[in-house]
Protein backbone atom coordinates (compact mmCIF):
# COMPACT_ATOMS: atom_id res chain seq x y z
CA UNK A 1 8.81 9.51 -10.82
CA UNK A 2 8.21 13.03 -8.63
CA UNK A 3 4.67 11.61 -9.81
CA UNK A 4 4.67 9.29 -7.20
CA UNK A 5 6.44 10.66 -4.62
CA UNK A 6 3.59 13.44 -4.27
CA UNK A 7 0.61 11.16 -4.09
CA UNK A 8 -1.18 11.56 -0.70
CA UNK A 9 0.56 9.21 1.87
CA UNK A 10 -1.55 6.15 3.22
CA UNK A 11 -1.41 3.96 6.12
CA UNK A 12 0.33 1.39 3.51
CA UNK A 13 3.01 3.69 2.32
CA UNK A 14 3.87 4.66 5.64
CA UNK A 15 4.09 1.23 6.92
CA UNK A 16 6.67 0.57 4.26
CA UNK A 17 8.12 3.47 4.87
CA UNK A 18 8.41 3.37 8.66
CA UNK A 19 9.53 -0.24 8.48
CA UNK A 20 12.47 0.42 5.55
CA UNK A 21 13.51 3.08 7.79
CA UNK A 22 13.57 0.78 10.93
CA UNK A 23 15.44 -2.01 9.47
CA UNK A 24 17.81 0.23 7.35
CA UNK A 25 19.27 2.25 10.38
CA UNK A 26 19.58 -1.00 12.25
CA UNK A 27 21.33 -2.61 9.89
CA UNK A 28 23.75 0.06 9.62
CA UNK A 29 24.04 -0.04 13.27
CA UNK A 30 25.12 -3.54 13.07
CA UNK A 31 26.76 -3.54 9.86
CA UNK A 32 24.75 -6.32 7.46
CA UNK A 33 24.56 -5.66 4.47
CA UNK A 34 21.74 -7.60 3.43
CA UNK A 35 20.02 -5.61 6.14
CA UNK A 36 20.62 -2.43 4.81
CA UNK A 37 19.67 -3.79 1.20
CA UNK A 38 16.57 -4.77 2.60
CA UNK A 39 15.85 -1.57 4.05
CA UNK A 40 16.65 0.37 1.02
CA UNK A 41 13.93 -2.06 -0.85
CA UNK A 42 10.68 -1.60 1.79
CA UNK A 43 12.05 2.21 2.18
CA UNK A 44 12.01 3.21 -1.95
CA UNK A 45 8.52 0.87 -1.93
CA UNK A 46 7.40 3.61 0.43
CA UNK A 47 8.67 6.38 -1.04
CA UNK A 48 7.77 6.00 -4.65
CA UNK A 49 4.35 3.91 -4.22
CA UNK A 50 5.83 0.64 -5.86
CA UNK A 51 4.67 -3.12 -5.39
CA UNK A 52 2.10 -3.67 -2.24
CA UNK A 53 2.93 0.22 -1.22
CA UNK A 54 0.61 1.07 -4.19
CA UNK A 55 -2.09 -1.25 -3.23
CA UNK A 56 -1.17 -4.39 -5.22
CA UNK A 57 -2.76 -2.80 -8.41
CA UNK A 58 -6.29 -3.23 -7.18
CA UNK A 59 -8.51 -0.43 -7.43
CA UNK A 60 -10.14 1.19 -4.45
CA UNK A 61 -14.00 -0.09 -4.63
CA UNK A 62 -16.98 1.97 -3.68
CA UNK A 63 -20.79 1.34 -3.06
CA UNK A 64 -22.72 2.32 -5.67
CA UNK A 65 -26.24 3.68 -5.47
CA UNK A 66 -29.36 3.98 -7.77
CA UNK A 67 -30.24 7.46 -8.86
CA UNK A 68 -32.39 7.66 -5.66
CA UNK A 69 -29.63 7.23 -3.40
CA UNK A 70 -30.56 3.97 -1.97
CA UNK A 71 -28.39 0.54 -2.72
CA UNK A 72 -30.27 -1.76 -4.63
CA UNK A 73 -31.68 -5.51 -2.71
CA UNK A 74 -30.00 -7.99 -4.47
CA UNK A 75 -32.57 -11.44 -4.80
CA UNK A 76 -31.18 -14.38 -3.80
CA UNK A 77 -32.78 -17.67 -5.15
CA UNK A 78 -31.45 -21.15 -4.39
CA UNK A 79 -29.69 -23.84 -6.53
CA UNK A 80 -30.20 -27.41 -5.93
């Protein structure tokens, strides 16, 4: 788990983070309890890179080029 608490932080993780923290202190403020419970769920999503925080499970994509550097032309023919 101290795994995932030390991968680098990204704008995702400290939306969740930002907005757990946001509606947890309210909450306390005004006493709900499903508030706070909510709070605690977007603010350990965060934290420890869980659900949406880690990006859904889908893999970051990159451009790949030929071994000359340049991105292949992809032909396009149509279908009737």
């Amino acid at each position: 788990m101290l795994e995932r608490i030390k991968r680098p932080l990204s704008f995702r993780r400290l939306l969740f983070l930002g907005m757990g923290l946001f509606i947890g202190i309210s909450s306390i403020k005004q006493g709900e309890i499903i508030g706070i419970l909510a709070g605690t769920y977007f603010f350990s999503m965060g934290l420890f890179t869980l659900g949406c925080a880690d990006n859904c499970g889908i893999p970051e994509q990159r451009f790949s080029a030929n071994k000359e550097g340049n991105t292949e032309e992809i032909e396009y023919e149509e279908v009737k």
